[in-house]
N, C-alpha and C. Protein backbone atom coordinates (compact mmCIF):
# COMPACT_ATOMS: atom_id res chain seq x y z
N UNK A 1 48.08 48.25 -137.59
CA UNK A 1 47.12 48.83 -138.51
C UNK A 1 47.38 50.33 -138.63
N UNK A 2 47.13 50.66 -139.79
CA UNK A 2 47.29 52.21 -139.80
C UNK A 2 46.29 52.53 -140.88
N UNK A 3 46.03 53.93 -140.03
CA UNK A 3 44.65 54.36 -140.74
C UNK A 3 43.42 55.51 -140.22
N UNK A 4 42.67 55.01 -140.30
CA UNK A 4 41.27 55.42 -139.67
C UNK A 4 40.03 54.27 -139.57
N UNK A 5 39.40 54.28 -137.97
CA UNK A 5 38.75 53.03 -137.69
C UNK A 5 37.84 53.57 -136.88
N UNK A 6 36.11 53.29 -137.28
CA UNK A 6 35.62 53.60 -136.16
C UNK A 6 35.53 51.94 -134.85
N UNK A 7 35.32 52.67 -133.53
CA UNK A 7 34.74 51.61 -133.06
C UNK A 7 33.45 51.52 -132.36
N UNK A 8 33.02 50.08 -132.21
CA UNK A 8 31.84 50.25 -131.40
C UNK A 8 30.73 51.36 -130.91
N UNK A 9 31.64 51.72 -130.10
CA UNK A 9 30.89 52.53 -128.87
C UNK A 9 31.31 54.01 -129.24
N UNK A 10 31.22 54.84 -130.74
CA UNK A 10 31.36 56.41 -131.33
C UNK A 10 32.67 55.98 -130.88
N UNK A 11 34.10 55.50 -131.09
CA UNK A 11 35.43 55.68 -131.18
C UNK A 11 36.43 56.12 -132.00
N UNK A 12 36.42 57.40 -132.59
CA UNK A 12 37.23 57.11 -134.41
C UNK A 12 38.56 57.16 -133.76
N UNK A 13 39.15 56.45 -134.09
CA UNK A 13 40.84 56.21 -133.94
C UNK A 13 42.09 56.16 -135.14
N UNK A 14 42.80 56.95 -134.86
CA UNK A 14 43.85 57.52 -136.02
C UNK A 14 44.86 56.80 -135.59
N UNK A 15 45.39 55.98 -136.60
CA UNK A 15 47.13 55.66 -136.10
C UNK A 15 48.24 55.63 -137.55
N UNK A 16 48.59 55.41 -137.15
CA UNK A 16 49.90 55.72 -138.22
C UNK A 16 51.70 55.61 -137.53
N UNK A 17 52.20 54.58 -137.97
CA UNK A 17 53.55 54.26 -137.48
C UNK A 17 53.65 54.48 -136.11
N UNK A 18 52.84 53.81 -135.32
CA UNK A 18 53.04 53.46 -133.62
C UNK A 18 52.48 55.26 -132.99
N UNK A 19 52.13 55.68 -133.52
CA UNK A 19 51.02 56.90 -133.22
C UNK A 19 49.93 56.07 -133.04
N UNK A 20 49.18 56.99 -132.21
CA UNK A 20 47.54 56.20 -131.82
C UNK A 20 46.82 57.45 -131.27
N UNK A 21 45.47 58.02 -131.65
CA UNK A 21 44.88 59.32 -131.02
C UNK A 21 43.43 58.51 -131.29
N UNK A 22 42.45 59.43 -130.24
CA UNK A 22 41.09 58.66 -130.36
C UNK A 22 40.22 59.54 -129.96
N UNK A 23 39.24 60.19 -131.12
CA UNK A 23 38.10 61.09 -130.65
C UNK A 23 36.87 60.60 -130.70
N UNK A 24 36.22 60.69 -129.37
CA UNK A 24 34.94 60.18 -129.05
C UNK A 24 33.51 60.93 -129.75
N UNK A 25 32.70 59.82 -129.92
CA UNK A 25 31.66 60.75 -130.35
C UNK A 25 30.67 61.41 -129.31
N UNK A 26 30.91 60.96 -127.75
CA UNK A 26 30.21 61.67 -126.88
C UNK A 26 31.10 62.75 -126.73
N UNK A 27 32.39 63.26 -126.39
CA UNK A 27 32.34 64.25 -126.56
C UNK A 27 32.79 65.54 -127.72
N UNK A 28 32.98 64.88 -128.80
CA UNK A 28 33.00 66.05 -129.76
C UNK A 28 32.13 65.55 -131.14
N UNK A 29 30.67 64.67 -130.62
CA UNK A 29 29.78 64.68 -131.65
C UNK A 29 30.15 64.53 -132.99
N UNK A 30 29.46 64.36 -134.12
CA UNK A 30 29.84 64.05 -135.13
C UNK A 30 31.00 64.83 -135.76
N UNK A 31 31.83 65.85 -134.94
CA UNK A 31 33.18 66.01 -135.71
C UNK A 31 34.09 65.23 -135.00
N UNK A 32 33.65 63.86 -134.40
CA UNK A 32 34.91 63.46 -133.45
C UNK A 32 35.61 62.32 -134.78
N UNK A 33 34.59 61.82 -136.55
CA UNK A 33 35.54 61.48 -137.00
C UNK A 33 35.98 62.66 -137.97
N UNK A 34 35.77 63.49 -137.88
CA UNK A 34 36.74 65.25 -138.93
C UNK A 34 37.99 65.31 -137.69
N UNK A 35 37.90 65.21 -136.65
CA UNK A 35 38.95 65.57 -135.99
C UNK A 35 40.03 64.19 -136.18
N UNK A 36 39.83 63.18 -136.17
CA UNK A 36 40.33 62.05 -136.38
C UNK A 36 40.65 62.19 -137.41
N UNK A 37 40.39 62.73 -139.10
CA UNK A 37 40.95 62.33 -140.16
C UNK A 37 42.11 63.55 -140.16
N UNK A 38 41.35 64.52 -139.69
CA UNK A 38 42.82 65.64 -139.40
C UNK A 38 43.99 65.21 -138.51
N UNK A 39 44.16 64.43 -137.66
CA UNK A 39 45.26 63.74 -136.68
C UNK A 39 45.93 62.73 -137.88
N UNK A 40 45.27 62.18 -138.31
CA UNK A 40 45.54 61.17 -139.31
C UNK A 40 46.40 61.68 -140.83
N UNK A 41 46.06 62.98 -141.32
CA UNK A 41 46.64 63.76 -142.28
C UNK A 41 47.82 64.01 -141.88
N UNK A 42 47.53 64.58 -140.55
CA UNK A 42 49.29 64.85 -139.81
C UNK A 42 50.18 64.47 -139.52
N UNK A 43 49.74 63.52 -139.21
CA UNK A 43 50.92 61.47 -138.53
C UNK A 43 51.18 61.33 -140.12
N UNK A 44 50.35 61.37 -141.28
CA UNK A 44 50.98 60.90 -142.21
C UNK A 44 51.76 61.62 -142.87
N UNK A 45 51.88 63.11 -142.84
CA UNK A 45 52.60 64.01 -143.24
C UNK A 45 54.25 64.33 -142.13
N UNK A 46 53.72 63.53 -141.20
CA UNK A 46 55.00 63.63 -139.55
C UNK A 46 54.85 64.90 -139.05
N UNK A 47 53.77 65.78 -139.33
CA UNK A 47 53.62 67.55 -138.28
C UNK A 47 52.76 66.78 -136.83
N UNK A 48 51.89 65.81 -136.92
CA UNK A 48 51.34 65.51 -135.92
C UNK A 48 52.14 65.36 -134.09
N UNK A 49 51.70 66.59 -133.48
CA UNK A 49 52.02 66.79 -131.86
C UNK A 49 51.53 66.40 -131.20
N UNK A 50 51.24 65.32 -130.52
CA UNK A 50 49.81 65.15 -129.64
C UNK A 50 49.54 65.67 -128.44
N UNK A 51 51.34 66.62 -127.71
CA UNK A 51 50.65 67.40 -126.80
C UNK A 51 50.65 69.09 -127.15
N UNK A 52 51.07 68.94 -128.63
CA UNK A 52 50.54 70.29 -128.83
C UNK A 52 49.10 70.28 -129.03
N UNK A 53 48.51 69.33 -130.23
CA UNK A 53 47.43 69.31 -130.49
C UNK A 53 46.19 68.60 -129.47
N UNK A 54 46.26 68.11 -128.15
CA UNK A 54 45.99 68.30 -127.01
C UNK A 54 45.49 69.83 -126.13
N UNK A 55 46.67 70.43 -126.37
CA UNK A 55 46.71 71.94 -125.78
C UNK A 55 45.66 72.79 -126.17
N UNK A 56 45.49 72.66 -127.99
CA UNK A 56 45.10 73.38 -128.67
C UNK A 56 43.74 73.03 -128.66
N UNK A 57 42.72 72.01 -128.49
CA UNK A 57 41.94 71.86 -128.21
C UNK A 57 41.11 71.85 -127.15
N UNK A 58 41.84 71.86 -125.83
CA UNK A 58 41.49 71.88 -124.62
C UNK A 58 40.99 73.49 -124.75
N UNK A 59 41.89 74.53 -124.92
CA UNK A 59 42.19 75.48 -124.96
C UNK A 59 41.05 76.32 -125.33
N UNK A 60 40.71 77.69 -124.74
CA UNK A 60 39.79 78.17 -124.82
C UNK A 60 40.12 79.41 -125.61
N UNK A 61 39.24 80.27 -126.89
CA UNK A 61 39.90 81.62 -127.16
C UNK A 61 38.84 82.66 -127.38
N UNK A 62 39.39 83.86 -127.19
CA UNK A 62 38.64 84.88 -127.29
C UNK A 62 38.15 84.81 -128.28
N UNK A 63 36.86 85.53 -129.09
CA UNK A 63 36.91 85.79 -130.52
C UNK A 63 37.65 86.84 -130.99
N UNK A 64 38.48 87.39 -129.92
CA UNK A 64 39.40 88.15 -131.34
C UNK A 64 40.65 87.20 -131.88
N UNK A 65 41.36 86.68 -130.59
CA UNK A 65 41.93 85.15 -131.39
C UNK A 65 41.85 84.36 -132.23
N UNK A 66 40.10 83.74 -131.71
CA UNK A 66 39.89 82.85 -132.72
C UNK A 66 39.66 83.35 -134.07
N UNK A 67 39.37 84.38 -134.44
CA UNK A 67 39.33 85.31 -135.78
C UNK A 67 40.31 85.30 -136.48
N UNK A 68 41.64 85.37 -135.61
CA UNK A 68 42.41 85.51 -136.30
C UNK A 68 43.15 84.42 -136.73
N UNK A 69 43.06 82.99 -135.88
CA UNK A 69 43.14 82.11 -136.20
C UNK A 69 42.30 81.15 -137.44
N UNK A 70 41.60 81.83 -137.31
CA UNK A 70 40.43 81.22 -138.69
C UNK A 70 40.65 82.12 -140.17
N UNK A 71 41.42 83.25 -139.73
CA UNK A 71 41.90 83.99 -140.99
C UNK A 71 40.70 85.33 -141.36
N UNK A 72 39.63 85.52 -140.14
CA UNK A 72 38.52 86.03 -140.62
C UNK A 72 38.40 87.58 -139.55
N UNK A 73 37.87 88.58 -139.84
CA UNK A 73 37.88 89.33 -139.32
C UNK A 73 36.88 89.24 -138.17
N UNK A 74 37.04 89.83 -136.87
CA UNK A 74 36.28 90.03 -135.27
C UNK A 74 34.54 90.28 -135.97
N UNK A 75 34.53 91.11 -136.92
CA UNK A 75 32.91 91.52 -137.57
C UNK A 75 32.49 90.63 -138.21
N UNK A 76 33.30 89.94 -139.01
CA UNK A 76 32.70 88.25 -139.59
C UNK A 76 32.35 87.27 -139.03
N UNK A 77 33.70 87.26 -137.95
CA UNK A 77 33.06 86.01 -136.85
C UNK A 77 31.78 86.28 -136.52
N UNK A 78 31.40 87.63 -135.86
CA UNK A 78 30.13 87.80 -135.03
C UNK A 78 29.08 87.78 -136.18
N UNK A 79 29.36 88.45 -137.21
CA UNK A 79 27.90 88.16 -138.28
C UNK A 79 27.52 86.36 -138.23
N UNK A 80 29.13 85.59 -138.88
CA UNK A 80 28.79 84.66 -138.77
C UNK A 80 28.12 83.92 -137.84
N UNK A 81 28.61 83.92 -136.31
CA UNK A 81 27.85 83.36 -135.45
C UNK A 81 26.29 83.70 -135.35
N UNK A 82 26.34 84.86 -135.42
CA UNK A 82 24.60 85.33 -135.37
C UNK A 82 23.92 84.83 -136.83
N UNK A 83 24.24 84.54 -138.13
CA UNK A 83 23.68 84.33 -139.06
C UNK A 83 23.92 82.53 -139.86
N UNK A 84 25.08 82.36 -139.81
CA UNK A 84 25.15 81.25 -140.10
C UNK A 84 26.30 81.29 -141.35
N UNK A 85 26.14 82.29 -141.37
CA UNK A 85 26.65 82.60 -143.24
C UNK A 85 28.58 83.33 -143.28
N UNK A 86 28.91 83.00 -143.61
CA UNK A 86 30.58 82.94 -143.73
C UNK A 86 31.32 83.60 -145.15
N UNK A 87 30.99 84.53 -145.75
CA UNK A 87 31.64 85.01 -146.64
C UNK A 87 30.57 84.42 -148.53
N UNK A 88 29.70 84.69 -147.97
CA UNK A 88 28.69 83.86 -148.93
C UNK A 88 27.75 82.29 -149.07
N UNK A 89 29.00 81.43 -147.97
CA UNK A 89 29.01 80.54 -147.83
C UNK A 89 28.15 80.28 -146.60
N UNK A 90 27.29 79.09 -146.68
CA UNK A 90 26.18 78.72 -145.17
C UNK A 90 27.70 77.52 -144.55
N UNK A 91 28.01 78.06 -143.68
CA UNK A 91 28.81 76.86 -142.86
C UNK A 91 28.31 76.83 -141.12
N UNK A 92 28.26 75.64 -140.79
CA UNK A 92 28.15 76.02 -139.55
C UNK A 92 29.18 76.69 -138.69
N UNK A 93 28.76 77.59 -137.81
CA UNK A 93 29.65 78.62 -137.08
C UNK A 93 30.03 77.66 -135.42
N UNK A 94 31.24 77.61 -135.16
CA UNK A 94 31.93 77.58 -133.95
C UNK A 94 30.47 77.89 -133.02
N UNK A 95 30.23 77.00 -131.84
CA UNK A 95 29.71 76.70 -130.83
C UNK A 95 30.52 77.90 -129.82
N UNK A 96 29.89 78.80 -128.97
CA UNK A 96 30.53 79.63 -127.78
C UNK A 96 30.85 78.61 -126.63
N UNK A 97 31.50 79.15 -126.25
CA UNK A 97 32.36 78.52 -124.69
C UNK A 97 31.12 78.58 -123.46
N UNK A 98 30.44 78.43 -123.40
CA UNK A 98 29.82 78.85 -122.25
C UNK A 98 30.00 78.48 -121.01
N UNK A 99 30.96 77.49 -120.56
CA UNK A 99 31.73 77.29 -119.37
C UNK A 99 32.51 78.27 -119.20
N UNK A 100 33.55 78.85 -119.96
CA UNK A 100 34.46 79.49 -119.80
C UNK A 100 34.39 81.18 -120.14
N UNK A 101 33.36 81.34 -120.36
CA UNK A 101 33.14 82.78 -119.86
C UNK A 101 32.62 83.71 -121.60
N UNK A 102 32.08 84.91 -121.45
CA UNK A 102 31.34 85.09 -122.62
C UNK A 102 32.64 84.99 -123.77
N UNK A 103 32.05 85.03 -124.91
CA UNK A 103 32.66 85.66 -126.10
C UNK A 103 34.50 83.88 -126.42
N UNK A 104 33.92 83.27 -126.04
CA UNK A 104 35.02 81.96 -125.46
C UNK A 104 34.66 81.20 -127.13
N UNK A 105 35.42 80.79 -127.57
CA UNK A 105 35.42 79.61 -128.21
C UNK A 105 36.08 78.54 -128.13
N UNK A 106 35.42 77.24 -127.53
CA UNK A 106 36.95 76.14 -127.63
C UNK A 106 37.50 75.53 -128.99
N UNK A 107 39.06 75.26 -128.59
CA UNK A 107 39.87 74.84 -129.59
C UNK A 107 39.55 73.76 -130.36
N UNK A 108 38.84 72.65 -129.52
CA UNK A 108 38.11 71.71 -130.76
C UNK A 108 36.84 72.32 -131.87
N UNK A 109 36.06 73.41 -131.16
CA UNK A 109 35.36 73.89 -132.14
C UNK A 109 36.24 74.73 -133.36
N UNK A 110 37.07 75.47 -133.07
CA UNK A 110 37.86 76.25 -133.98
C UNK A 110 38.22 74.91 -135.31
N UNK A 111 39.09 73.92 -134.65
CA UNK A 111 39.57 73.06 -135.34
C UNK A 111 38.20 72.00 -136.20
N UNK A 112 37.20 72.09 -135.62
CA UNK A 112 36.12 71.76 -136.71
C UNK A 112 35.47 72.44 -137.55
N UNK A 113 35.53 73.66 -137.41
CA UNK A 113 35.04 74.97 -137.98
C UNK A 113 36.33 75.26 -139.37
N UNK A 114 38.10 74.86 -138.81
CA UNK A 114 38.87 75.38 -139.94
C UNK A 114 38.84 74.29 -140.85
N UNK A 115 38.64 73.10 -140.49
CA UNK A 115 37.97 71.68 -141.10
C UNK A 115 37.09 72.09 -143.01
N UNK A 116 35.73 72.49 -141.65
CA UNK A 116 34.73 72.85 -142.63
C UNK A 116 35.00 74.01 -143.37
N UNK A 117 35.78 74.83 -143.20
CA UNK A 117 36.39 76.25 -144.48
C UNK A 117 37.17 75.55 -145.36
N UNK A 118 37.57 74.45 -144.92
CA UNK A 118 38.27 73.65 -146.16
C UNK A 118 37.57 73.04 -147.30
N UNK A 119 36.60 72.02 -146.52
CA UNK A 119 35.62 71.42 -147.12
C UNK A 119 35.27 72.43 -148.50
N UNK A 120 34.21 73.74 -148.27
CA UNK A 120 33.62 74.63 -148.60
C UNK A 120 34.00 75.18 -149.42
C-alpha cells in the first residue's frame, strides 16, 4: 500500500515504495497527521531521510535558529510567540522547549509551524 493511513489507536502512517514512517497522535497531537503528509510528499518526491528527518525533529533549537530556519526574524518570532500573529497572519506559534532549557524550540514543532506558513 502506498499512501497515507490512519490507524486505530491516533497512528498516521506514510509509505511509499517499501518506505514506512509513523506519527503518533499521543505524541505530536493533531499535527502527527501534517507531519505524516509531509514524510509522504518526500518519499514521493525521493528527498525523504528518515535519519535525517529523525534528527531534525528530535532536535532542539534556539530561537535565533529556529528564526532563521522559519525564514523570520529573532523580533518576529518573539512578537509572534507572545501574540499569536505572524506577519498579519493569526497562525499558531511553535510551542517552547521547556524540558530543554529557556528560549528552546523542538524540531517537530518548527516542522509543524513551517507546515502551517504554507497552508496560510
Amino acid at each position: 500500500m502506498n499512501g497515507l493511513a490512519r490507524h486505530a489507536k491516533g497512528h498516521w502512517v506514510a509509505t511509499h515504495m517499501g518506505q514506512r514512517v509513523t506519527f503518533t497522535e499521543q505524541r505530536f497531537g493533531d499535527a502527527a497527521e501534517l507531519l505524516a503528509r509531509r514524510a509522504l510528499l518526500a518519499m514521493q518526491a525521493g528527498t525523504y531521510d528518515e535519519l535525517r528527518d529523525n534528527a531534525l525533529l528530535k532536535q532542539s533549537y534556539s530561537r535565533e535558529l529556529a528564526a532563521k530556519m522559519l525564514g523570520i526574524h529573532v523580533g518576529e518570532l518573539n512578537e509572534w510567540l507572545l501574540s499569536g500573529v505572524l506577519r498579519g497572519q493569526e497562525i499558531t506559534p511553535p510551542r517552547p522547549d521547556d524540558r530543554r532549557g529557556a528560549g528552546k524550540i523542538n524540531g517537530y514543532e518548527l516542522a509543524i509551524v513551517q507546515e502551517r506558513m504554507k497552508a496560510d
